[in-house]
N, C-alpha and C. Protein backbone atom coordinates (compact mmCIF):
# COMPACT_ATOMS: atom_id res chain seq x y z
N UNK A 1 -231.78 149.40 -26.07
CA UNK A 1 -232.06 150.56 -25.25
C UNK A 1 -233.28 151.30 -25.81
N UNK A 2 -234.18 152.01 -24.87
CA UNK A 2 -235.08 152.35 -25.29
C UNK A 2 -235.22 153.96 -24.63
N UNK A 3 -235.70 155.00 -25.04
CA UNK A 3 -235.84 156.54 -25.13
C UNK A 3 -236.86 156.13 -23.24
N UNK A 4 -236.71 156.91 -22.39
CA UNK A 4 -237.21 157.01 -21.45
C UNK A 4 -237.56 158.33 -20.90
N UNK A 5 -237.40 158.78 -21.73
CA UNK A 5 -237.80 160.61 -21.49
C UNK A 5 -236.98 161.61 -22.51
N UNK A 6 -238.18 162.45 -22.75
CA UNK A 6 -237.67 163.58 -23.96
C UNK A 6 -237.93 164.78 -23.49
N UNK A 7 -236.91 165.99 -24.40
CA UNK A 7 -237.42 167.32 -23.63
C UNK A 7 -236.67 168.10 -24.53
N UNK A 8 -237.23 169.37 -24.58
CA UNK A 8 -236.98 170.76 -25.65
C UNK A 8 -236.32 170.93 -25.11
N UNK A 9 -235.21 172.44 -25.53
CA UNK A 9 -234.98 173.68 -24.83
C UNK A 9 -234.37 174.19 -25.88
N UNK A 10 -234.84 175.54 -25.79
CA UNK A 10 -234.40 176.80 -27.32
C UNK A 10 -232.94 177.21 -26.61
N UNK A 11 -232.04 177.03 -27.30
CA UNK A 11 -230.73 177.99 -27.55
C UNK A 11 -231.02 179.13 -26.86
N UNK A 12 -230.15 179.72 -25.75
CA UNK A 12 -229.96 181.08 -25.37
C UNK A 12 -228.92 181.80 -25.71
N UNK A 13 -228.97 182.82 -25.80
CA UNK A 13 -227.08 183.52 -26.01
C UNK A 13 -226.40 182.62 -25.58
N UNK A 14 -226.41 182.87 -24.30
CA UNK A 14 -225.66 182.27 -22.88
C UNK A 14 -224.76 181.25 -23.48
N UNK A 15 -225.50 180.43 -24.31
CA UNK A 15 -225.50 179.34 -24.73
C UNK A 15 -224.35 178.99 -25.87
N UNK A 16 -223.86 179.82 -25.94
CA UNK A 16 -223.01 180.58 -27.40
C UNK A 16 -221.70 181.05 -27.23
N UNK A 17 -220.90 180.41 -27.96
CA UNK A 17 -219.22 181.03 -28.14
C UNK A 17 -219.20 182.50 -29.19
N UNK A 18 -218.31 182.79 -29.73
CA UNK A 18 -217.74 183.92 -30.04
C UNK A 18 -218.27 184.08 -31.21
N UNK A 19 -218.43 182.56 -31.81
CA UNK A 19 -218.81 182.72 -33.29
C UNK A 19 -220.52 182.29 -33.72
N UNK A 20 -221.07 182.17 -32.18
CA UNK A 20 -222.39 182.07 -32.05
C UNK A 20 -222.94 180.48 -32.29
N UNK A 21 -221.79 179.85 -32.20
CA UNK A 21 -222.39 178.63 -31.64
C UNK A 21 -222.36 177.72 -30.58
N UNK A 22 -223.41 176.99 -30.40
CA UNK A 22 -223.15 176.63 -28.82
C UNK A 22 -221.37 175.48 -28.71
N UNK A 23 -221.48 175.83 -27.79
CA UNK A 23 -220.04 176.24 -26.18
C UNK A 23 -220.10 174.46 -25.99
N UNK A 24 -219.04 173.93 -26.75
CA UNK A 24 -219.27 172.10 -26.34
C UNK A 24 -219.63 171.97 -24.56
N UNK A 25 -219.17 172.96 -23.80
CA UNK A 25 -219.10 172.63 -22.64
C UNK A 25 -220.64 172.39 -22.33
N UNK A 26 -221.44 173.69 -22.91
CA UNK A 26 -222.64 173.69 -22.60
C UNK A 26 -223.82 171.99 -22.42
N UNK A 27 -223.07 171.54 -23.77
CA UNK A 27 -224.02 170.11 -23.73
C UNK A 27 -223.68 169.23 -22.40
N UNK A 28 -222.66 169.17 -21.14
CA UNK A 28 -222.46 168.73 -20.17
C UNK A 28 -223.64 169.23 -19.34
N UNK A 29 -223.55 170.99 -19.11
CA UNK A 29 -225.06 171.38 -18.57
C UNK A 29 -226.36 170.68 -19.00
N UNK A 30 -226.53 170.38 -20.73
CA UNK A 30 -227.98 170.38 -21.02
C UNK A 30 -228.21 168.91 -20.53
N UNK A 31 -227.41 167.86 -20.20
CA UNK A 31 -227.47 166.48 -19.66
C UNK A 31 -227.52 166.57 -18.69
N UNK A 32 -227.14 167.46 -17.59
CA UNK A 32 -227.35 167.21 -15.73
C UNK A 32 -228.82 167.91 -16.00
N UNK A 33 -228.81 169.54 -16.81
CA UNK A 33 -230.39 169.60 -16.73
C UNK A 33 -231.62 168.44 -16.83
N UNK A 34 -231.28 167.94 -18.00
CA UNK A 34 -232.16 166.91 -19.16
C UNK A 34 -232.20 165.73 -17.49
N UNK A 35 -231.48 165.36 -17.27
CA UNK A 35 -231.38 164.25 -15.88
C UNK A 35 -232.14 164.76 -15.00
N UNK A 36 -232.06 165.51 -14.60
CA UNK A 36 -232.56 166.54 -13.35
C UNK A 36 -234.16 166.44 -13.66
N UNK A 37 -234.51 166.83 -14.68
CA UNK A 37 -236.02 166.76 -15.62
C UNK A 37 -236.62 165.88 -15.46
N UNK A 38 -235.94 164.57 -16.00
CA UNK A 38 -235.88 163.37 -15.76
C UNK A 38 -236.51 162.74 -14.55
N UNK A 39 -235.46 162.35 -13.43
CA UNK A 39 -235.81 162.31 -12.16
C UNK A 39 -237.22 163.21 -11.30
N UNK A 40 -237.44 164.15 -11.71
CA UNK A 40 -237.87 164.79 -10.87
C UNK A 40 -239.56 164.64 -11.62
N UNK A 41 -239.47 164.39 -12.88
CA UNK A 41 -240.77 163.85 -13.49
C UNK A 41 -241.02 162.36 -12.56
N UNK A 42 -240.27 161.44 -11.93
CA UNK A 42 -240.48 160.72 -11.00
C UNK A 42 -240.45 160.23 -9.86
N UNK A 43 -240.42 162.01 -9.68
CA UNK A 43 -240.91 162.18 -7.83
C UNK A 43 -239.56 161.68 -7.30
N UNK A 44 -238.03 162.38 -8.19
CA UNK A 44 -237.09 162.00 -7.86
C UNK A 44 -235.79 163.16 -8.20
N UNK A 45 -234.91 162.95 -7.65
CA UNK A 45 -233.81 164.06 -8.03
C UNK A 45 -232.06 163.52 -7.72
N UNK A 46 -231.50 164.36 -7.75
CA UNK A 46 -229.95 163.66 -8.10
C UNK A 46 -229.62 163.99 -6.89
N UNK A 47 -230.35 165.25 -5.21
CA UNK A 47 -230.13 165.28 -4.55
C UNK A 47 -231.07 165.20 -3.66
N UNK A 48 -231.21 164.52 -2.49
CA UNK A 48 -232.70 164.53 -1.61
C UNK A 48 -232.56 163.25 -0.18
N UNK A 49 -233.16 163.91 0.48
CA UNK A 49 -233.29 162.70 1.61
C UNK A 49 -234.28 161.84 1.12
N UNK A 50 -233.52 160.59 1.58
CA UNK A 50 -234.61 158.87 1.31
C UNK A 50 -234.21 158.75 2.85
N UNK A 51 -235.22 158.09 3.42
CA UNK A 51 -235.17 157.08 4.57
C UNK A 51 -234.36 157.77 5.77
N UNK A 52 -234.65 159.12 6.20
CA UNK A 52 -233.52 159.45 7.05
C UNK A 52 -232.18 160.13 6.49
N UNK A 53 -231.70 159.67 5.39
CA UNK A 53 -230.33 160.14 5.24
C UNK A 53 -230.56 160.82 3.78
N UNK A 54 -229.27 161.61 3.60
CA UNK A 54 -229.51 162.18 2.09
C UNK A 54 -228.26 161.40 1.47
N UNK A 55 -228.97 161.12 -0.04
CA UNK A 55 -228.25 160.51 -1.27
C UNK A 55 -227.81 161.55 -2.50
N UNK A 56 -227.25 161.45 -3.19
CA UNK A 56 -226.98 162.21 -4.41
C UNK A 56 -226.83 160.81 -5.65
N UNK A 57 -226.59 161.72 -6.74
CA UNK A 57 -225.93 160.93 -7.69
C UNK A 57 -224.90 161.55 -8.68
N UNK A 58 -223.82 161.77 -8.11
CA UNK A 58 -223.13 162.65 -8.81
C UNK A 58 -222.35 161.79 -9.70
N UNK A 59 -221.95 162.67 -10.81
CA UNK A 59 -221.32 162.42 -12.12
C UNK A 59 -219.75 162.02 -11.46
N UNK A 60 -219.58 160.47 -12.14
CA UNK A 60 -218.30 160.30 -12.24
C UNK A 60 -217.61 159.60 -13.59
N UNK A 61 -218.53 159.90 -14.91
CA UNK A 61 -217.78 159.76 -16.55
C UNK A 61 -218.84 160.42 -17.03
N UNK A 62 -217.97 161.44 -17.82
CA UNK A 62 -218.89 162.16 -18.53
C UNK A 62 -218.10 162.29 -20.19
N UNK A 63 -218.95 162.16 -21.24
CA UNK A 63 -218.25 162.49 -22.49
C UNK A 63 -219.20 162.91 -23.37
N UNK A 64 -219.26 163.14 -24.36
CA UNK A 64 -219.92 163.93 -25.53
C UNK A 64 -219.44 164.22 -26.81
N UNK A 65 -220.19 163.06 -27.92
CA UNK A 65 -219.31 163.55 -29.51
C UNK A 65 -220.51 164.43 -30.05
N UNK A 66 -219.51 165.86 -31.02
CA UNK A 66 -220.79 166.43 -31.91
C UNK A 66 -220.65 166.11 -32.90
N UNK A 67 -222.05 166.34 -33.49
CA UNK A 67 -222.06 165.59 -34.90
C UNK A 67 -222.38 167.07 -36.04
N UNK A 68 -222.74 168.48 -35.48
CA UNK A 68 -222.99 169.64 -36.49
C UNK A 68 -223.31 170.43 -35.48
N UNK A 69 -223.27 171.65 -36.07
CA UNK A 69 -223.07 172.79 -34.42
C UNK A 69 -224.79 173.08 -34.86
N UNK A 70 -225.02 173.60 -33.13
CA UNK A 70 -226.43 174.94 -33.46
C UNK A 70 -226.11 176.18 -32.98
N UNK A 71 -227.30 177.12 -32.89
CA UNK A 71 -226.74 178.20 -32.81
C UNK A 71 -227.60 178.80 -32.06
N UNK A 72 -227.58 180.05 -31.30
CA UNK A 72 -228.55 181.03 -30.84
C UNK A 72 -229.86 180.58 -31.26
N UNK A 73 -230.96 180.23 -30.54
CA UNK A 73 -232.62 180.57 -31.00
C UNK A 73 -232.76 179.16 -31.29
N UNK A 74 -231.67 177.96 -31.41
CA UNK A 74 -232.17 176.81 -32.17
C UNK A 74 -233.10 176.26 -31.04
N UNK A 75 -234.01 175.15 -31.18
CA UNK A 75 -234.80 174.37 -30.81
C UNK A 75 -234.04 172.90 -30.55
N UNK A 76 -233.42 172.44 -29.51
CA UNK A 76 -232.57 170.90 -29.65
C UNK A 76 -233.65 169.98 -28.93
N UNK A 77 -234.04 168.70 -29.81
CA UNK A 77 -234.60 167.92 -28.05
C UNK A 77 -233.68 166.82 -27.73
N UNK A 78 -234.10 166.41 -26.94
CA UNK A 78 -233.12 165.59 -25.90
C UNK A 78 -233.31 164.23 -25.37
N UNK A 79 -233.45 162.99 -25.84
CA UNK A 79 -233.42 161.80 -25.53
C UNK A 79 -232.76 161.21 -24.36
N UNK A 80 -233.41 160.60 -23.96
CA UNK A 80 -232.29 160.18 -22.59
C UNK A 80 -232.58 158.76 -22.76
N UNK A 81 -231.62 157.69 -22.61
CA UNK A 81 -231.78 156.26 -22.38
C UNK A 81 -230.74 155.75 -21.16
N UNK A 82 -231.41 155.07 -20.14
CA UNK A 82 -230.72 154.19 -19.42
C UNK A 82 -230.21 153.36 -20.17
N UNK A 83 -228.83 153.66 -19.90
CA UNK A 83 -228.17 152.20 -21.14
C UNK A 83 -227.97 151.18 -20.20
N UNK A 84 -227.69 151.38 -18.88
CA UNK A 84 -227.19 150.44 -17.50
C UNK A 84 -227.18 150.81 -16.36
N UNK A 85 -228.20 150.54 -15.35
CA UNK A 85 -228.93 150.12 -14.27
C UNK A 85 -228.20 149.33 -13.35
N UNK A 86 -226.90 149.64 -12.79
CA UNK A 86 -226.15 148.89 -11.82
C UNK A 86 -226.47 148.60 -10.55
N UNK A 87 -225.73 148.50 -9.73
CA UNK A 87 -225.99 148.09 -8.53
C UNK A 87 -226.13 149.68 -7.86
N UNK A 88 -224.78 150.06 -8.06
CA UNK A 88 -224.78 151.85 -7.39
C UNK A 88 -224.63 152.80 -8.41
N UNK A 89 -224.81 152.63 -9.47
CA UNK A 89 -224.87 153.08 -10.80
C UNK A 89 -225.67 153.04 -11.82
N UNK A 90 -226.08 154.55 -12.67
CA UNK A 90 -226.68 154.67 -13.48
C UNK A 90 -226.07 155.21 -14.66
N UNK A 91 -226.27 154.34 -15.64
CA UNK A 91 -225.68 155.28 -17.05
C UNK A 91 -226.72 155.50 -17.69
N UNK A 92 -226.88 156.69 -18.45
CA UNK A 92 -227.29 157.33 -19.50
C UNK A 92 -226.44 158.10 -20.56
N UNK A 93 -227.65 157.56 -21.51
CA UNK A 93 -227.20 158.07 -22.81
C UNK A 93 -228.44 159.18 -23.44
N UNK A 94 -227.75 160.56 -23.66
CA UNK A 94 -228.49 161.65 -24.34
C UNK A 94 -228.39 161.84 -26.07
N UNK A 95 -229.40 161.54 -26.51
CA UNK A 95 -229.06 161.67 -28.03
C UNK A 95 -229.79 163.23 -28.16
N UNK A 96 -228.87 164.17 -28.28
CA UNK A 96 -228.99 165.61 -29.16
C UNK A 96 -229.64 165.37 -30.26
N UNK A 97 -230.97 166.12 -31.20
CA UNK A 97 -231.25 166.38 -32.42
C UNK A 97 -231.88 167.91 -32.42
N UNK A 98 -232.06 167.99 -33.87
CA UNK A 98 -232.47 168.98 -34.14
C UNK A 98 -233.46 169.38 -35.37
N UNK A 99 -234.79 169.36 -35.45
CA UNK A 99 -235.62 168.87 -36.30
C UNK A 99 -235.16 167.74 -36.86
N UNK A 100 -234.73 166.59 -36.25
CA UNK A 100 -234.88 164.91 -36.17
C UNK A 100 -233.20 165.05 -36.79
N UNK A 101 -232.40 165.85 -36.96
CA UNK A 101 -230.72 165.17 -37.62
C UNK A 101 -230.48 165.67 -36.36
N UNK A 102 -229.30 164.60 -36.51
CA UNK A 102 -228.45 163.98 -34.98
C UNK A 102 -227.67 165.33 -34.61
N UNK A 103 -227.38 166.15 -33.53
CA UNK A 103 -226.09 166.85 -33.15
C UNK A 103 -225.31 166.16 -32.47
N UNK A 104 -225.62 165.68 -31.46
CA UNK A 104 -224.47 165.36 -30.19
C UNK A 104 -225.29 163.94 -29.80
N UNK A 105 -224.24 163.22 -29.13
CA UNK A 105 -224.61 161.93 -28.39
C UNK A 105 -223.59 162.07 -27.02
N UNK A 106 -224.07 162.21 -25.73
CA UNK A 106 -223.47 161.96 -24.79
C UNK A 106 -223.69 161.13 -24.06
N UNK A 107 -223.16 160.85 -22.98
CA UNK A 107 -223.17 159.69 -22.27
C UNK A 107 -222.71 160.37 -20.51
N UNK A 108 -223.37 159.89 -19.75
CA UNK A 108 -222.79 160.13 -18.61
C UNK A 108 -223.23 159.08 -17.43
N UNK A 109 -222.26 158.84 -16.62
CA UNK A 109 -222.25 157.34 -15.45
C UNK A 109 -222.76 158.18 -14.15
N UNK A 110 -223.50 157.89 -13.46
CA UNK A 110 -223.85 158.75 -12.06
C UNK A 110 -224.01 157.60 -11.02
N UNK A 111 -223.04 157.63 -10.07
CA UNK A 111 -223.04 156.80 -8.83
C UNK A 111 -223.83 157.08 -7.93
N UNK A 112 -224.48 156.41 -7.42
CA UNK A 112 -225.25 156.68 -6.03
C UNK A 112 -224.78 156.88 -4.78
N UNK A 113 -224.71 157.72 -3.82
CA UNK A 113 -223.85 157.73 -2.79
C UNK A 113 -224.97 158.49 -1.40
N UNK A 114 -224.29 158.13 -0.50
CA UNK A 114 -224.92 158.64 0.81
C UNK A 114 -223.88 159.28 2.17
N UNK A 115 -224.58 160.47 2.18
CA UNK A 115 -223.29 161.14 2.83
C UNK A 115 -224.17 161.27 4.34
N UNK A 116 -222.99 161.54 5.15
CA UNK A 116 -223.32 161.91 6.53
C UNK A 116 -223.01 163.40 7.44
N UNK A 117 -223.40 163.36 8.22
CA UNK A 117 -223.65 164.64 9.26
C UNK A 117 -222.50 165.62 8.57
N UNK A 118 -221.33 164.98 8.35
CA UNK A 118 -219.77 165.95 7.58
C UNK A 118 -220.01 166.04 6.35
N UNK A 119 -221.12 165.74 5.53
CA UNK A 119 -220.99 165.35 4.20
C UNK A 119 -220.12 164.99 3.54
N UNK A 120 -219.64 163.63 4.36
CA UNK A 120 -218.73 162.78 3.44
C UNK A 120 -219.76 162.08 2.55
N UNK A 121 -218.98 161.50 1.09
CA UNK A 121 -220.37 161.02 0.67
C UNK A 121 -219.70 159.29 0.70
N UNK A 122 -219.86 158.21 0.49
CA UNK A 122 -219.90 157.13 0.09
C UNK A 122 -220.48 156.06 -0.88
N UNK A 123 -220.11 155.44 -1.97
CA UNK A 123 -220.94 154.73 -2.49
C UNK A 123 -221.83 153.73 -1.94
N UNK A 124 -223.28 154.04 -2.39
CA UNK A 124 -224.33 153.04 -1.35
C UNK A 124 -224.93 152.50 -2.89
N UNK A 125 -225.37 151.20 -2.71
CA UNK A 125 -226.55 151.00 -3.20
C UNK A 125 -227.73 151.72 -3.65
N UNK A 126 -228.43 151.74 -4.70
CA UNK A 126 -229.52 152.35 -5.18
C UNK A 126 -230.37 152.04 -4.60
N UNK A 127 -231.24 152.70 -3.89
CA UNK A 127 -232.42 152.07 -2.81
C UNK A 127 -233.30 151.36 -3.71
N UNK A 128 -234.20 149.99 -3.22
CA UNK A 128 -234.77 149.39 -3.81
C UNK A 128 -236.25 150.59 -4.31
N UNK A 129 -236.44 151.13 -3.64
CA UNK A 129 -238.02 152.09 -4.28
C UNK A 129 -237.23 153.14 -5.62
N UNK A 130 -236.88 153.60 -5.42
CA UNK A 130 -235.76 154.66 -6.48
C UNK A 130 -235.49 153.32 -7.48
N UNK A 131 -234.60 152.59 -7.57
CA UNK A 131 -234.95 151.72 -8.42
C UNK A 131 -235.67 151.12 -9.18
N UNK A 132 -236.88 151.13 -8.52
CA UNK A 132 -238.44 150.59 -9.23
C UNK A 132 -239.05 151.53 -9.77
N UNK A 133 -238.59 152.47 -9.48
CA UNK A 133 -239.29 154.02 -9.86
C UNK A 133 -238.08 154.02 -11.87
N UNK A 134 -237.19 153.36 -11.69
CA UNK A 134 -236.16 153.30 -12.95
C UNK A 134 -236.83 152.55 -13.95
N UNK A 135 -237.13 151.22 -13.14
CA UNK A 135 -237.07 150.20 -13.71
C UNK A 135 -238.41 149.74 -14.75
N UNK A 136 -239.57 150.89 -13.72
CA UNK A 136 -240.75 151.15 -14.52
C UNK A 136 -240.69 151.79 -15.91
N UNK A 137 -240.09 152.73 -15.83
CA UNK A 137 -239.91 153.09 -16.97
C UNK A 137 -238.74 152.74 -18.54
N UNK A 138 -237.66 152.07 -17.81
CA UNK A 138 -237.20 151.64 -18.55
C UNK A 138 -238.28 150.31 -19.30
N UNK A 139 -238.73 149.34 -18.80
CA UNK A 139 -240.08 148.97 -18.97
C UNK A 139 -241.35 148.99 -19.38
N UNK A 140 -241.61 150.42 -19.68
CA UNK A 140 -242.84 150.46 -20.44
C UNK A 140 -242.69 150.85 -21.58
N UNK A 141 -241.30 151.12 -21.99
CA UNK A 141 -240.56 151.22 -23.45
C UNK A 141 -240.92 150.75 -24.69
């Protein structure tokens, strides 16, 4: 597996439990953000019309081990690797650091789906252009 996009973001309060360190829940946010970043650096997003219809890719496994807390004001960056490129599925893996020692490693699976006029959604296939738009970059690794 190879790093396919990186990205800052400083600690906010917000960001912070009682005893001023960040909120495990929070690292679920900083991975749909960090994704979101991601995608949209390639003229892509987790929600949007392709071809007539609109697709998403919503989260269906999400997990996260920490490895040392941060706190208010810290600086974390954020690794992202396609670990697996499925048919209607994308996994990534986020490696957390913090001036280069490890915090957190998460992982999250995002299905591709296409919903209609009721917004039901359904699993579809990853469109072949959205794909190549993946596959490039997993690729120039």
């Amino acid at each position: 597996m190879a790093t396919v996009f990186r990205t800052r973001r400083q600690i906010e309060f917000c960001d912070t439990d009682m005893a001023g360190i960040v909120h495990f829940a929070r690292f679920f946010y900083f991975m749909e953000s960090a994704e979101t970043e991601f995608l949209h650096s390639l003229g892509l997003s987790v929600s949007m019309p392709w071809e007539g219809k609109r697709i998403g890719l919503p989260r269906v496994s999400a997990r996260c081990d920490y490895v040392m807390p941060i706190t208010f004001e810290d600086f974390i960056d954020i690794e992202i690797e396609i670990e697996k490129l499925g048919n209607k599925s994308i996994t990534y893996v986020f490696h957390f650091s913090k001036e280069g020692k490890p915090v957190a490693k998460g992982v999250t699976v995002a299905c591709c789906v296409g919903s209609n006029e009721k917004r039901q959604m359904t699993g579809i296939p990853i469109p072949d252009a959205f794909r190549a738009k993946l596959l490039a970059v997993m690729h120039d690794q």
